[in-house]
N, C-alpha and C. Protein backbone atom coordinates (compact mmCIF):
# COMPACT_ATOMS: atom_id res chain seq x y z
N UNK A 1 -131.21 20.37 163.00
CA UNK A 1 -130.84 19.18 163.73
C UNK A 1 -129.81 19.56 164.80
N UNK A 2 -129.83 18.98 165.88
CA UNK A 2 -129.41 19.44 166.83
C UNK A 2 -128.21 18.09 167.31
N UNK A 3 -126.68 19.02 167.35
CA UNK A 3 -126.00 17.71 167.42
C UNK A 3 -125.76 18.03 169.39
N UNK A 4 -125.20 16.38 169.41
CA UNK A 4 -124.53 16.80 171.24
C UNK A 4 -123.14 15.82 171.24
N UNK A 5 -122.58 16.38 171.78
CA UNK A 5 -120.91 15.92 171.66
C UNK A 5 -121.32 14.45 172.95
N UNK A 6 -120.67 13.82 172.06
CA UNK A 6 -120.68 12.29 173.07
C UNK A 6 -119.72 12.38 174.14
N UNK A 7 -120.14 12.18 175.29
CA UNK A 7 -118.93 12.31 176.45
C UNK A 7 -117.86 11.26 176.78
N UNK A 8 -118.42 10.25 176.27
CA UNK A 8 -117.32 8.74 176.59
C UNK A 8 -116.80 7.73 175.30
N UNK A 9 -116.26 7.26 174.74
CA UNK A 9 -116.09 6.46 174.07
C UNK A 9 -115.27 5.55 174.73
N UNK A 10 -116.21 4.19 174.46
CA UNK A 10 -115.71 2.54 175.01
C UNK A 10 -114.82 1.46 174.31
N UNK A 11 -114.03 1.53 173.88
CA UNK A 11 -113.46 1.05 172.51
C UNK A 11 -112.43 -0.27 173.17
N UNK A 12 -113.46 -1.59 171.91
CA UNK A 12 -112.63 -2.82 172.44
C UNK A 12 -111.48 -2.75 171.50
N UNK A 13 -110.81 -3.06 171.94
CA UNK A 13 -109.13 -3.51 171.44
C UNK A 13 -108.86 -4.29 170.15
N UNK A 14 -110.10 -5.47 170.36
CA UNK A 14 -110.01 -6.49 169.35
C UNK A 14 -111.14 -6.54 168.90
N UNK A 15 -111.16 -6.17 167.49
CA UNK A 15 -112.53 -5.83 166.70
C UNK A 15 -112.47 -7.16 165.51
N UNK A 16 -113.41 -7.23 165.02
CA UNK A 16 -113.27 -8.14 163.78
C UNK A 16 -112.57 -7.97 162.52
N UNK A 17 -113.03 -6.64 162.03
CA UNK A 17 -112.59 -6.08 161.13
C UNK A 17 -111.34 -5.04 160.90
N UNK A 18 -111.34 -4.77 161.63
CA UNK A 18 -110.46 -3.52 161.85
C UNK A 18 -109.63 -3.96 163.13
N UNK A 19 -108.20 -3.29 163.21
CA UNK A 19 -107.96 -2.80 164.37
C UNK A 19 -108.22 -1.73 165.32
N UNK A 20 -108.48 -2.08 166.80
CA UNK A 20 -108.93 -0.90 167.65
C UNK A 20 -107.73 -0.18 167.35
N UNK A 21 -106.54 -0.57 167.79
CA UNK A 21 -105.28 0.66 167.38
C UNK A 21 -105.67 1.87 165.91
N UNK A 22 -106.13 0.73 164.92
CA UNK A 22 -106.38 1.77 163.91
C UNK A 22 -107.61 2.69 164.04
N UNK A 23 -108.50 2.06 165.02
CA UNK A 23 -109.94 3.14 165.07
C UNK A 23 -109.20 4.06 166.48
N UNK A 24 -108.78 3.61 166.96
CA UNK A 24 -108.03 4.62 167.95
C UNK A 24 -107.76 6.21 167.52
N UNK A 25 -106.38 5.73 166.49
CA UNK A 25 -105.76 6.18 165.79
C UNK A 25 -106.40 7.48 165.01
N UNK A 26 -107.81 6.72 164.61
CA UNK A 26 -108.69 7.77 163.82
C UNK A 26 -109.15 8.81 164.85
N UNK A 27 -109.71 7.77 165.63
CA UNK A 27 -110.31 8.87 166.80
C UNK A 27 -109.13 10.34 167.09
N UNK A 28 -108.20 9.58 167.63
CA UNK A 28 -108.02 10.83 168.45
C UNK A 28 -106.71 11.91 167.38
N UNK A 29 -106.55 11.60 165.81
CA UNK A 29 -106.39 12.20 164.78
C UNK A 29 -107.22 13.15 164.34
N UNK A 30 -108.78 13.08 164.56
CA UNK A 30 -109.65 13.78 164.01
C UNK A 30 -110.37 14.99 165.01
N UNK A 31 -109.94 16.24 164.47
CA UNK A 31 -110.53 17.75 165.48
C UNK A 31 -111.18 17.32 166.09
N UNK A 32 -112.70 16.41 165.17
CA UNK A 32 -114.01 17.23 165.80
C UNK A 32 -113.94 15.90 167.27
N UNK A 33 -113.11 15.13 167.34
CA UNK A 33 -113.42 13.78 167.93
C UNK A 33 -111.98 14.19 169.54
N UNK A 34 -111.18 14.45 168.88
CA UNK A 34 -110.15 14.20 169.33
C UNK A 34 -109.75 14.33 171.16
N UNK A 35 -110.52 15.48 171.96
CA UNK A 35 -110.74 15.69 173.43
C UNK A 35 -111.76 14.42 173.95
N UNK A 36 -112.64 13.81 173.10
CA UNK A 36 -113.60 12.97 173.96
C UNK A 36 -112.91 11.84 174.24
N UNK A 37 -112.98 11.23 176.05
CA UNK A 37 -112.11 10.03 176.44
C UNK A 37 -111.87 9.35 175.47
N UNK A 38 -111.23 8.05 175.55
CA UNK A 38 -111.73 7.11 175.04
C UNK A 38 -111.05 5.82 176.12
N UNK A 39 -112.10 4.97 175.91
CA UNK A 39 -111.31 4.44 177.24
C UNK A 39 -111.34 2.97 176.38
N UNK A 40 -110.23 1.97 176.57
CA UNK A 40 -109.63 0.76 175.80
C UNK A 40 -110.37 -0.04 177.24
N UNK A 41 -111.12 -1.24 176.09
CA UNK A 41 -111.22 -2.44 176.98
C UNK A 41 -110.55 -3.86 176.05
N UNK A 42 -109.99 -4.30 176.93
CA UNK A 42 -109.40 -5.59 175.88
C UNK A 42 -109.28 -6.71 177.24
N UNK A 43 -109.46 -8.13 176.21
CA UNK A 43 -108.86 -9.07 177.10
C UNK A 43 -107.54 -9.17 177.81
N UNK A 44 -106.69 -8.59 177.21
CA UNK A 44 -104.63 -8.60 177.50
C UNK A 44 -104.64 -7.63 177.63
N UNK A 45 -103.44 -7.87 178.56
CA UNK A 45 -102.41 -6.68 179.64
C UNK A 45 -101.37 -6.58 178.61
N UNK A 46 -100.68 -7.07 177.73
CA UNK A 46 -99.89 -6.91 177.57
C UNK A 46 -99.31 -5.89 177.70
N UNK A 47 -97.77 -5.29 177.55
CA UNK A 47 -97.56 -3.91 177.63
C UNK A 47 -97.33 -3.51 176.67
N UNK A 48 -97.05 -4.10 174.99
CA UNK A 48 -96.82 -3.69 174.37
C UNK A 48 -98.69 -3.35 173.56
N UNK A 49 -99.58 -3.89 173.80
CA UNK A 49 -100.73 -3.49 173.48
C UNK A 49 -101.08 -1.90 174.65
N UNK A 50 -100.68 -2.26 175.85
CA UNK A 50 -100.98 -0.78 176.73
C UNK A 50 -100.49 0.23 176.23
N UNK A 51 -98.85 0.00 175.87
CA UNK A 51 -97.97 1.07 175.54
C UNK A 51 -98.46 1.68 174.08
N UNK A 52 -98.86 0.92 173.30
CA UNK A 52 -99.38 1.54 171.85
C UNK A 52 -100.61 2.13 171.92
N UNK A 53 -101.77 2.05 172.74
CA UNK A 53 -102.62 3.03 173.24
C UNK A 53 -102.52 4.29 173.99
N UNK A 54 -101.47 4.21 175.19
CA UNK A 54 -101.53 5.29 175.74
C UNK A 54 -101.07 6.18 174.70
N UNK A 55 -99.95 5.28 173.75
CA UNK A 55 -98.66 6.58 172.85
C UNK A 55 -100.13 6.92 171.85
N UNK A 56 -100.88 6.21 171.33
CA UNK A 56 -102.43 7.13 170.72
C UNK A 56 -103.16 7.96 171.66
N UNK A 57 -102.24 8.53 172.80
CA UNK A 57 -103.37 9.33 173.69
C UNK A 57 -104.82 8.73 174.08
N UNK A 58 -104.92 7.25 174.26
CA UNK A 58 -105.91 6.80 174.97
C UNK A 58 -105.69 7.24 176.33
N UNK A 59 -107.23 7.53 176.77
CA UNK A 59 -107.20 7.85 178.28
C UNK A 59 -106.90 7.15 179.24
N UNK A 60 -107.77 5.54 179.04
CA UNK A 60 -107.50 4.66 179.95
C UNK A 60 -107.90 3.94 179.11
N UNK A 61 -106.88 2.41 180.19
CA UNK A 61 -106.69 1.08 179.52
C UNK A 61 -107.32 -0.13 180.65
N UNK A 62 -108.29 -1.19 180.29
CA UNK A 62 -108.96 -1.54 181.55
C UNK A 62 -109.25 -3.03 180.50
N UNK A 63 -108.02 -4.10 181.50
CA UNK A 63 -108.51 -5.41 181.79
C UNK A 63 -110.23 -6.33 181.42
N UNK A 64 -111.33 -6.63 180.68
CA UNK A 64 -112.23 -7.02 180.65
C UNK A 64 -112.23 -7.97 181.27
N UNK A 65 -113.29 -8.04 182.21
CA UNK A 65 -113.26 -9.24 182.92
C UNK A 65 -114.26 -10.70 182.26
N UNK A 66 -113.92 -11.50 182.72
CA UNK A 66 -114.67 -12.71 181.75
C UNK A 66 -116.09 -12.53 182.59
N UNK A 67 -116.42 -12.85 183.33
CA UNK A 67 -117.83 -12.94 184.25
C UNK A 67 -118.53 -11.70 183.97
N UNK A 68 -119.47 -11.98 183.84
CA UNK A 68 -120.55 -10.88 182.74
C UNK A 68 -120.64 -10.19 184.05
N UNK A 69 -120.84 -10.46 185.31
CA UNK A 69 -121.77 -9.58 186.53
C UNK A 69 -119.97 -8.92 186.58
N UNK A 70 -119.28 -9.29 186.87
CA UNK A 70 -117.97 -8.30 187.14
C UNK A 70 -117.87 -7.30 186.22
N UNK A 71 -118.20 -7.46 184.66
CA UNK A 71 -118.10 -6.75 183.41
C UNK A 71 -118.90 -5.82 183.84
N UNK A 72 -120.32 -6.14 183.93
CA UNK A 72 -121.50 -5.39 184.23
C UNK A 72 -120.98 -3.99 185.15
N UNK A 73 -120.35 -4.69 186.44
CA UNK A 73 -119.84 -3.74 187.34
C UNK A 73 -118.62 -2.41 186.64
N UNK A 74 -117.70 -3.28 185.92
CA UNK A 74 -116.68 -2.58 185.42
C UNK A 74 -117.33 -1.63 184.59
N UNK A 75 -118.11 -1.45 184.17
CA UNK A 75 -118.86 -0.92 182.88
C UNK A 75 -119.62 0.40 184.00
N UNK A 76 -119.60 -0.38 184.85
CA UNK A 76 -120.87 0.80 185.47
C UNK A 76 -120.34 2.02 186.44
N UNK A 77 -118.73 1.00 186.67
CA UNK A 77 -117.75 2.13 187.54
C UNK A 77 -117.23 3.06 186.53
N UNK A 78 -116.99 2.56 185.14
CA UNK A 78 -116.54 3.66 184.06
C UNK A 78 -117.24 4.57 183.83
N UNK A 79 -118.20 4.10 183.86
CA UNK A 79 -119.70 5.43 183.59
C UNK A 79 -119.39 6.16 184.80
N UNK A 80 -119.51 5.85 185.61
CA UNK A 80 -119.66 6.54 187.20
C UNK A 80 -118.39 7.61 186.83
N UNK A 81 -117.06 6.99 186.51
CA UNK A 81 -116.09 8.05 187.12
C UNK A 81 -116.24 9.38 185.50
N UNK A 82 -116.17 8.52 184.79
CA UNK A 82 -116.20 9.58 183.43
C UNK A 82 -117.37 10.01 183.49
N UNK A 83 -118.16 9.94 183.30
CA UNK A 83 -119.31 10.47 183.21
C UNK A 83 -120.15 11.36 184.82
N UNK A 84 -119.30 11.04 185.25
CA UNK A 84 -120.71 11.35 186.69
C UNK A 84 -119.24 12.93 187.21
N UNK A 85 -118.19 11.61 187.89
CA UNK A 85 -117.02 12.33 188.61
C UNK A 85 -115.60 12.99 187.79
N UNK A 86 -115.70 12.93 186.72
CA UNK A 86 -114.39 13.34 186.41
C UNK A 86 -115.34 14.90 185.45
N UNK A 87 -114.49 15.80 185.16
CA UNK A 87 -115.02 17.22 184.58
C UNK A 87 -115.02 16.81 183.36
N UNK A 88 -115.81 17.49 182.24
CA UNK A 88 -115.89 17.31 180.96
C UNK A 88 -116.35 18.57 180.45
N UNK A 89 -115.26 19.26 179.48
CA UNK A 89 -115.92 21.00 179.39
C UNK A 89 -117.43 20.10 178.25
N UNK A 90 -118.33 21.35 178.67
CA UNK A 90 -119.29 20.98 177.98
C UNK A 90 -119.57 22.91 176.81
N UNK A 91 -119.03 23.11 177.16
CA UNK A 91 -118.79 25.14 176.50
C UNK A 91 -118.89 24.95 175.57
N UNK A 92 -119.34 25.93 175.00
CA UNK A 92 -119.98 26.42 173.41
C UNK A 92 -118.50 26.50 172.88
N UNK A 93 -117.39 26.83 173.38
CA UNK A 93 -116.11 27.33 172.56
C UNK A 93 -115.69 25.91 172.32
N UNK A 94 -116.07 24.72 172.88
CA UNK A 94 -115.37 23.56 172.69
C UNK A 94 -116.37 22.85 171.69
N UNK A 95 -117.58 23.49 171.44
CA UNK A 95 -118.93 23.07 170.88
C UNK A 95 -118.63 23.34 169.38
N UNK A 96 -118.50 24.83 169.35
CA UNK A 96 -117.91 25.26 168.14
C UNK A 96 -116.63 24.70 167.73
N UNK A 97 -115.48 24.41 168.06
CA UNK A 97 -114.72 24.29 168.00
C UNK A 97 -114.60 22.54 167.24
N UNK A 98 -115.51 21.77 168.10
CA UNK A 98 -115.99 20.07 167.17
C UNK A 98 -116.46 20.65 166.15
N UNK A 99 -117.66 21.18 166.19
CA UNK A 99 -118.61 20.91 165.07
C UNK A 99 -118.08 22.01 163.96
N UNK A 100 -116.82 23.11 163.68
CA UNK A 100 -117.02 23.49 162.87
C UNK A 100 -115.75 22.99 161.37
């Protein structure tokens, strides 16, 4: 079976069950996870919700917009810059290095 390291993670803020802070938390605690973005979408600015993400080493923190076609857009500029324009090692040493 052939694994492939996920390049982006989208993570809402306010989950049902859980807190995003606490799936955050996991994320970027755990080796095999810990280099892949993760980028926070939430309804609130607050700063004390910003400030407790960045201090979890979230990458970026981004406003959701209510209007689905603005969302749509926001969603599609995140893909664009992480995924298209920003570097992401993709190397066997970082390959090995998740998966072992």
């Amino acid at each position: 079976m052939s694994r492939e390291i996920v390049p982006l993670i989208l993570l809402n803020l306010s989950l049902p069950a859980i807190s995003g802070l606490d799936v955050l938390q996991h994320l970027k605690s755990s080796a095999a996870i810990k280099r892949i973005p993760v980028v926070i979408l939430s309804s609130t600015k607050h700063d004390s919700d910003v400030n407790a993400c960045f201090n979890l080493s979230a990458n970026s923190y981004i406003l959701k917009p209510i209007d689905l076609h603005l969302y749509q857009n926001m969603v599609t500029n995140v893909a664009l810059y992480w995924l298209r324009l920003n570097e992401f090692t993709h190397s066997s040493e970082y390959a090995q290095e998740v998966f072992v």
